[in-house]
Structures are given as structure tokens and as C-alpha cells.
Protein backbone atom coordinates (compact mmCIF):
# COMPACT_ATOMS: atom_id res chain seq x y z
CA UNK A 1 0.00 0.00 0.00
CA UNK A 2 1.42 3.54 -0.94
CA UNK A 3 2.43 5.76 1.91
CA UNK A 4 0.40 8.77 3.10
CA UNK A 5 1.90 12.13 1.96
CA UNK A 6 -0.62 14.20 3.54
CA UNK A 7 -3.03 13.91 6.16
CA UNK A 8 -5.37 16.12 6.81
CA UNK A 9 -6.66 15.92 10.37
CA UNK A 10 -10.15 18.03 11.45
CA UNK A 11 -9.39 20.15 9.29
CA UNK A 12 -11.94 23.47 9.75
CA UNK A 13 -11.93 26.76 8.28
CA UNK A 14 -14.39 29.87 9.03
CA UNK A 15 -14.82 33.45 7.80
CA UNK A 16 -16.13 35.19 10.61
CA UNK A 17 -19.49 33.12 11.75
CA UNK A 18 -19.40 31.04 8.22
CA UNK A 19 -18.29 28.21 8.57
CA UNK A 20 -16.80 26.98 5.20
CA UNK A 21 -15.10 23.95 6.20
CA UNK A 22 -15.87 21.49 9.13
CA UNK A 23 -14.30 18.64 10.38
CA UNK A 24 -12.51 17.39 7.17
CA UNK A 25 -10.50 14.11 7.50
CA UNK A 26 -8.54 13.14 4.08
CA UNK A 27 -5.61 10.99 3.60
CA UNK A 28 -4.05 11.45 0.10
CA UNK A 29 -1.40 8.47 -0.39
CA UNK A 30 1.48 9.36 -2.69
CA UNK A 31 1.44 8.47 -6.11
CA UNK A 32 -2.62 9.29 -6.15
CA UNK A 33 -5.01 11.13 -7.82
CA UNK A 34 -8.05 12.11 -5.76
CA UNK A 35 -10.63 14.49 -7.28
CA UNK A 36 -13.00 16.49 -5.03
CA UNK A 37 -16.58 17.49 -6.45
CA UNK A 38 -19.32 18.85 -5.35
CA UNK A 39 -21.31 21.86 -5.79
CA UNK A 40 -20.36 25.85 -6.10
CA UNK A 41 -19.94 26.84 -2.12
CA UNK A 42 -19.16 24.09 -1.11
CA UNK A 43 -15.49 24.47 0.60
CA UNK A 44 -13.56 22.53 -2.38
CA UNK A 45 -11.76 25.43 -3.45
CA UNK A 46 -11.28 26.87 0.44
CA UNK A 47 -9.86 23.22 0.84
CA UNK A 48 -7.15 23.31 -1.22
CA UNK A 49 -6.08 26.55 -0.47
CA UNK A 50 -5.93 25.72 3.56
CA UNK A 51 -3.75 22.93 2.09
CA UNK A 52 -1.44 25.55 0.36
CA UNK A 53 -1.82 28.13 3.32
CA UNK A 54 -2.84 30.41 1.31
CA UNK A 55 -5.77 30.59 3.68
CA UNK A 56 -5.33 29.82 7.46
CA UNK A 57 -7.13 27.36 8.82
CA UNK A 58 -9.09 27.72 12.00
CA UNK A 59 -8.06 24.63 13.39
CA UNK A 60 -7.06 20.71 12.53
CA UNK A 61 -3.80 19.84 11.62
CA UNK A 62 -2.33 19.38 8.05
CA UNK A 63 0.76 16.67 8.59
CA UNK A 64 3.37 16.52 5.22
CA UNK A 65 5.97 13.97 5.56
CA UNK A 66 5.26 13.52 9.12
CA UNK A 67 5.57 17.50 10.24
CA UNK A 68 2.43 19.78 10.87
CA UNK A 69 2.77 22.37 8.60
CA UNK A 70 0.15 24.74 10.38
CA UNK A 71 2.93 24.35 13.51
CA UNK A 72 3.99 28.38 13.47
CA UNK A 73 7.86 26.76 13.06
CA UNK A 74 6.50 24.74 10.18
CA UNK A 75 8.61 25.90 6.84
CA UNK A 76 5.46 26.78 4.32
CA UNK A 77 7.86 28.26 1.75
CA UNK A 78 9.60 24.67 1.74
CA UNK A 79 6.07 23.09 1.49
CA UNK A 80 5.07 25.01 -1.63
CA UNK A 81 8.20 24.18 -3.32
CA UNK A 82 6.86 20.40 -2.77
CA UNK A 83 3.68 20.90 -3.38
CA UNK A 84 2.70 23.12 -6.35
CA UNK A 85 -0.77 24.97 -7.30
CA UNK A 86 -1.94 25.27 -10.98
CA UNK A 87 -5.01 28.05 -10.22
CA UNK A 88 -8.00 28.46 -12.06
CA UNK A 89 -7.25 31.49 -13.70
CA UNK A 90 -3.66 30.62 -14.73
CA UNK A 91 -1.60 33.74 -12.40
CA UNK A 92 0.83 33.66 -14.98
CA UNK A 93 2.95 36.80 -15.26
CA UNK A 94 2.01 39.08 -18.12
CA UNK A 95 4.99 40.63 -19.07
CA UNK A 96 7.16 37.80 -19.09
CA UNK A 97 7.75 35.22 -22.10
CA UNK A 98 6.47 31.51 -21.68
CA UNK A 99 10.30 30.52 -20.78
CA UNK A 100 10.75 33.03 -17.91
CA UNK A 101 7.51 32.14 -16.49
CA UNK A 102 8.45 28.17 -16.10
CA UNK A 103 12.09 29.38 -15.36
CA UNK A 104 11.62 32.05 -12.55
CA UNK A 105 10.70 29.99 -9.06
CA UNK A 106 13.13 27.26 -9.50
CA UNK A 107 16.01 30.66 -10.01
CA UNK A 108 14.75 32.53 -7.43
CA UNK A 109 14.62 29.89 -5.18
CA UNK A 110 18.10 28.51 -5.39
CA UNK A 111 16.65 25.44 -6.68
CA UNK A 112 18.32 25.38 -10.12
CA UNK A 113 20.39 28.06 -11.44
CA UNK A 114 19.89 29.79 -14.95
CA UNK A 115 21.04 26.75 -17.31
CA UNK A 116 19.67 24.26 -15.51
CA UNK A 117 16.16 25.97 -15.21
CA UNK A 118 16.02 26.70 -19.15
CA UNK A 119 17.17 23.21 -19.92
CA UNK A 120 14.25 21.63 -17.68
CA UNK A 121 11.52 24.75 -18.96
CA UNK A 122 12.50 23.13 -22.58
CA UNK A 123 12.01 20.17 -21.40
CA UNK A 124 8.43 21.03 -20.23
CA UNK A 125 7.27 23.08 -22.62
CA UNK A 126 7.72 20.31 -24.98
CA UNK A 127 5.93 18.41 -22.74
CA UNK A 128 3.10 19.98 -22.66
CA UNK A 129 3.01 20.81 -26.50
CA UNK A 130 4.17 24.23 -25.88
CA UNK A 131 7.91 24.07 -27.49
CA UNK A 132 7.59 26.48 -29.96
CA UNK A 133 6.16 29.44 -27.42
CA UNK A 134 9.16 29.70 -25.40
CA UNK A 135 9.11 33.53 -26.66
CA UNK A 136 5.56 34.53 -26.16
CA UNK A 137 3.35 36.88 -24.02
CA UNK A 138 0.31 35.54 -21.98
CA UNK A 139 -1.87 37.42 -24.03
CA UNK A 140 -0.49 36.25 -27.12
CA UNK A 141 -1.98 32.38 -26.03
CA UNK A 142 -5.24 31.01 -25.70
CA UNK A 143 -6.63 29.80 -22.71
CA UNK A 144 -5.52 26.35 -22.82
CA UNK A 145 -1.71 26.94 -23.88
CA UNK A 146 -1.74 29.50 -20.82
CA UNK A 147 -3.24 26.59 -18.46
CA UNK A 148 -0.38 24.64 -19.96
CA UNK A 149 2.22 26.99 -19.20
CA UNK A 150 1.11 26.90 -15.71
CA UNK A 151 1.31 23.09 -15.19
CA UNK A 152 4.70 23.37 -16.68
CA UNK A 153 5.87 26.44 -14.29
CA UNK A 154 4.33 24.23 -11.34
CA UNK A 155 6.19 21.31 -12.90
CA UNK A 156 9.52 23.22 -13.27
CA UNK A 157 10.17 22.63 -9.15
CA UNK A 158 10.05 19.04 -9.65
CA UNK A 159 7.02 18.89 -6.99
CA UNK A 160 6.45 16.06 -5.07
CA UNK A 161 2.50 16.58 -5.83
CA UNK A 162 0.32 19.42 -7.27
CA UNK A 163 -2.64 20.94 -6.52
CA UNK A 164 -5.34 22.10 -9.20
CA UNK A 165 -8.72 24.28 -8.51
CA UNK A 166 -10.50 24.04 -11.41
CA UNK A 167 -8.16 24.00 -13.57
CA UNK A 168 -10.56 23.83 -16.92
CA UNK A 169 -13.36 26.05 -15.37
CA UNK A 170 -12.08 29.52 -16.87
CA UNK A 171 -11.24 27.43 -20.33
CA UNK A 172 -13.71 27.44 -23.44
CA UNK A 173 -14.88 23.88 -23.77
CA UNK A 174 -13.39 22.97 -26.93
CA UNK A 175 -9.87 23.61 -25.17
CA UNK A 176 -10.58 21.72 -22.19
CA UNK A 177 -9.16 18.40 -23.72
CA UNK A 178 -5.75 19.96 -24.68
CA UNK A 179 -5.17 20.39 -20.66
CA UNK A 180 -7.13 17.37 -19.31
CA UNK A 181 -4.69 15.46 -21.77
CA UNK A 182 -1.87 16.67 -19.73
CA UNK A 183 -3.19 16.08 -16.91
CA UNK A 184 -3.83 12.19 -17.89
CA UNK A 185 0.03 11.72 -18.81
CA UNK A 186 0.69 13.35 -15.17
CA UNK A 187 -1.71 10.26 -13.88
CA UNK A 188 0.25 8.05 -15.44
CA UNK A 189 3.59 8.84 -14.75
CA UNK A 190 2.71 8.77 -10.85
CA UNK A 191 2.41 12.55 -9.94
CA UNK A 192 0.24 13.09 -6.70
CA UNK A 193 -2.22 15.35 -7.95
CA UNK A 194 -5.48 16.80 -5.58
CA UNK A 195 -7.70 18.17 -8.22
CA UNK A 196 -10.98 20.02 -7.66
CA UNK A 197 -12.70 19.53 -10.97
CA UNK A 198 -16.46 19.36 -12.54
CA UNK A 199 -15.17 16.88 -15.05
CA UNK A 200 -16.71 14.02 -14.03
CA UNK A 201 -15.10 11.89 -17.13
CA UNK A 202 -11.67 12.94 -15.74
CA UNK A 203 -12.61 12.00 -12.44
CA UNK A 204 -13.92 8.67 -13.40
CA UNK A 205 -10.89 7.48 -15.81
CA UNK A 206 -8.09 8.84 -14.17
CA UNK A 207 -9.09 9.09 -10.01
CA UNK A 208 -7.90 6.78 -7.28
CA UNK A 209 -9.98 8.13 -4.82
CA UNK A 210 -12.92 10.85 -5.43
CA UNK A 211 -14.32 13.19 -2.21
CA UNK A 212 -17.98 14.50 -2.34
CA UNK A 213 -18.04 17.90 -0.60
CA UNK A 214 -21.10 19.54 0.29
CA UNK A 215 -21.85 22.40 3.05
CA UNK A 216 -18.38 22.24 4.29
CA UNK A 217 -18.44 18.47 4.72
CA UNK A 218 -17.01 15.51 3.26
CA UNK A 219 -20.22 13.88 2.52
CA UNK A 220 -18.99 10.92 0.71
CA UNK A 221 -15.63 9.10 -0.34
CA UNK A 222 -14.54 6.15 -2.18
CA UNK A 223 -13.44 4.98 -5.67
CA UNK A 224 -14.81 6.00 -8.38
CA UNK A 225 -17.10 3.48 -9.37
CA UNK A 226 -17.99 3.66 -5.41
CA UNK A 227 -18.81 7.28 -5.22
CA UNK A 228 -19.56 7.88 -9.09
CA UNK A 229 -21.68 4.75 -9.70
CA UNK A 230 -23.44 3.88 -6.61
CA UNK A 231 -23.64 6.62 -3.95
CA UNK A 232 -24.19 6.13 -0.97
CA UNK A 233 -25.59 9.53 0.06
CA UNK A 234 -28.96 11.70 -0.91
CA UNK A 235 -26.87 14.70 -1.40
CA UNK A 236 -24.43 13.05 -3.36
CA UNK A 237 -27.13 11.18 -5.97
CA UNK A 238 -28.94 14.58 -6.35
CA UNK A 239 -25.54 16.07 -7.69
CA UNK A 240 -24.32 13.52 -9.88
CA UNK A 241 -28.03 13.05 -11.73
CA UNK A 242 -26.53 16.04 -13.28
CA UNK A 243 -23.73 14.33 -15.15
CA UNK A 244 -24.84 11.13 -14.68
CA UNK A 245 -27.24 8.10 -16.05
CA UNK A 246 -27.23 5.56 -13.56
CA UNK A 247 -29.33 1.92 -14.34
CA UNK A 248 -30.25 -1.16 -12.47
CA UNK A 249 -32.53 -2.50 -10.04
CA UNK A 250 -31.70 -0.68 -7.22
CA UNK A 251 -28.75 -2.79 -6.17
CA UNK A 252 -26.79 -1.91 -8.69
CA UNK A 253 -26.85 1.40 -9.62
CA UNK A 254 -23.84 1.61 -12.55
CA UNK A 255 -22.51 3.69 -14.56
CA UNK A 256 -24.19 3.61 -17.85
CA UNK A 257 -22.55 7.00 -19.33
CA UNK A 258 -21.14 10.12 -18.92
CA UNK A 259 -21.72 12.98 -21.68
CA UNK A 260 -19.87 16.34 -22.37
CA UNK A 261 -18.66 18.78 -25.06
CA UNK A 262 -15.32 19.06 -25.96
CA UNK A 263 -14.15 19.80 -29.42
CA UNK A 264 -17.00 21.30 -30.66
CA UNK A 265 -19.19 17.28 -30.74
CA UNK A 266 -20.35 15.47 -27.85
CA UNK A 267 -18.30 12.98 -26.08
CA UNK A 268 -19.83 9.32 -24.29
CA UNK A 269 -17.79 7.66 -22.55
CA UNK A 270 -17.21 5.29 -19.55
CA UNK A 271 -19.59 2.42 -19.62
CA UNK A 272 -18.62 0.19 -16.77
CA UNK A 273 -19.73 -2.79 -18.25
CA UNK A 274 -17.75 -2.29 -21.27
């Protein structure tokens, strides 16, 4: 059984008297994927960012490698070396070419000097697809190259896992695939990824473990086909009939398909008894 790279221990996060976040308990093992759902509100983004300290928790404990990294001697700017965000809306620097904005964190953190950091940016960029936009301006690429560029920059620290809110939400759907693609060969090649996502084709094909959050809560956890083709919960059914067409008798409540748009035709895919 893998090893547990973070542990997230009753975990809770409010913003004055809302509480966003409440008791969350979450193991992610290394080498897995786990994708969070659930609907708009409903603390998965808040989540993540407690993970990144970019928001402070209220209380719980988030242990990394065996340390407590909300412990006030904890070393966060260590952590998010390790553990890298790609953000919903990219964050990429705008006046800076594709190659300085996958090159600058690993310089200006001692991690690789300037040859070393251009030779792995190359590296990425091709990668990702991107080899030819080493010169270019954000503005001068579409959504999905910038999204791209941002696993790449995330990927330039050599992270031990990655974080990603959303990462296709801001994304026009027929450019969703080029970055979900990415994402897959990331899967594959073991990288610990924690994804928030609405793709529930993504989360079926390439999760380990999926998290229903609702109201703050974990309401539901499992596998995929657990959580995705026979839920457990009320809450949990009433969001998936959304992106879902479950059949059987009651007992067995499968998968028959998933639908969605990308490229401009509609996709079907995942049939569990195929």
C-alpha cells in the first residue's frame, strides 16, 4: 500500500461566523489522484487553499511527511516548493515570455540556477506541447496553452505533488481536452495530484480516490465506481443526476454514461460494463 503524503486531520476553516469547512478528514497516499466534487460553495476550493496556506485554517492539523505544517515553526515556503498549485485562472505573469515564467521559481529559489532551469523549462514546454512558445506573451496564447504553461511552471520545481482548482473552469470547452490530456500523462507517470474539478469523465478514468463535498463536509468518499456509480448519500445522488445516467434495479446502480462537449461534438464515454 502507498504511503500517506498528507493527512489532513479536522481540518476546519471559518470566515467570521461562516463556517466553510468542518471537520474534514482526508488521507491522500502518494502516487494518487483524488478528485473532489461537489457543488459551487461548497469548501472545495477553500480546501485546497488551507492545504497551500494560502488561507489559514481555524483549526485541525495538516501533517506533510510527518511535520504539521500549520505548527507556526512549520517551513510553508519549503512546502510550496513540494507541493505546487496550478489556479484556475492561470496567475501567470504578463509581461514575461512563456520561458521566464516556467524558469523564474526554481532561479529565485536557489533550486536550479539559470542553465539548468532553461534546460528543464524546454524540457516542459515540450511536454506539454508548448515548445515552440518559449518567446511569447500571456496574451499572445489562448486559454488552454496558458493553463499549460502553468502546469509546466508548477512542474519546473520538480514537486512532489500538485494541486489544481479548477483547472478547466475559466477554459472554453473545446480547449478543455488539450489540458485534461496533460493532466492524464501526469496520472500516469505517478504525480500526486489533488484536483478540484467538474469533469466528471476525468474523475472517473483517471481518479484513485474521489471526495464529495457539500456544506463544508465531506459527505462521501470512495473509488470512483464507489462514489460515481453507486452513492451512498442523498446529497451526493442529487448532484451527480446532473452528469450522470445511472441503471439497475436498485442494487446496482452503474454507470451507464457520462456525456460532455469538448471539441466542438459530444463525447460518451465510460460504460462500466464495457
Amino acid at each position: 500500500m502507498s504511503e500517506s503524503l498528507i493527512s489532513v486531520r479536522h481540518l476546519a476553516k471559518s470566515f467570521g461566523d461562516l463556517e466553510v469547512l468542518r471537520d474534514i478528514n482526508v488521507e491522500i497516499k502518494r502516487g494518487e489522484v483524488v478528485c473532489i466534487i461537489g457543488p459551487s460553495g461548497s469548501g472545495k476550493s477553500t480546501f485546497l487553499r488551507c492545504i497551500n496556506q494560502l488561507e489559514k485554517p481555524t483549526s485541525g492539523e495538516i501533517i506533510y511527511k510527518g511535520d504539521n505544517i500549520l505548527d507556526k515553526n512549520a517551513d510553508i515556503r519549503k512546502f510550496r516548493e513540494e507541493v505546487g498549485m496550478v489556479f484556475q485562472r492561470f496567475n501567470l505573469f504578463p509581461l514575461k515570455t512563456v520561458l521566464a515564467n516556467v524558469t523564474m521559481a526554481p532561479v529565485l529559489t536557489g533550486h536550479m540556477n539559470k542553465a539548468e532551469a532553461k534546460e528543464k523549462a524546454l524540457e516542459l514546454l515540450a511536454k506539454v506541447g508548448l515548445e515552440k512558445k518559449t518567446e511569447a506573451k500571456p496574451f499572445m496564447l489562448s486559454g488552454g496553452q496558458q493553463q499549460r504553461v502553468a502546469i509546466a511552471r508548477a512542474l519546473a520545481m520538480e514537486p512532489e505533488a500538485l494541486l489544481f482548482d479548477e483547472p478547466t473552469s475559466a477554459l472554453d470547452p473545446e480547449l478543455v481536452g488539450e489540458v485534461l490530456n496533460v493532466m492524464t500523462e501526469l496520472a500516469k507517470e505517478g504525480m500526486t495530484m489533488i484536483v478540484v474539478t467538474h469533469e466528471m469523465d476525468f474523475a472517473l478514468d483517471v481518479a484513485d480516490h474521489i471526495i464529495f463535498m457539500d456544506e463544508g463536509y465531506v459527505v462521501e468518499e470512495g473509488s470512483p465506481r464507489e462514489v460515481l456509480g453507486n452513492p451512498k448519500q442523498e446529497r451526493t445522488r442529487a448532484f451527480l443526476s446532473r452528469f450522470l445516467l445511472h441503471s439497475g434495479d436498485g442494487n446496482d446502480s452503474s454507470i451507464k454514461n457520462i456525456s460532455e462537449k469538448r471539441n466542438g461534438h459530444e463525447k460518451v464515454c465510460c460504460d462500466n460494463n464495457s
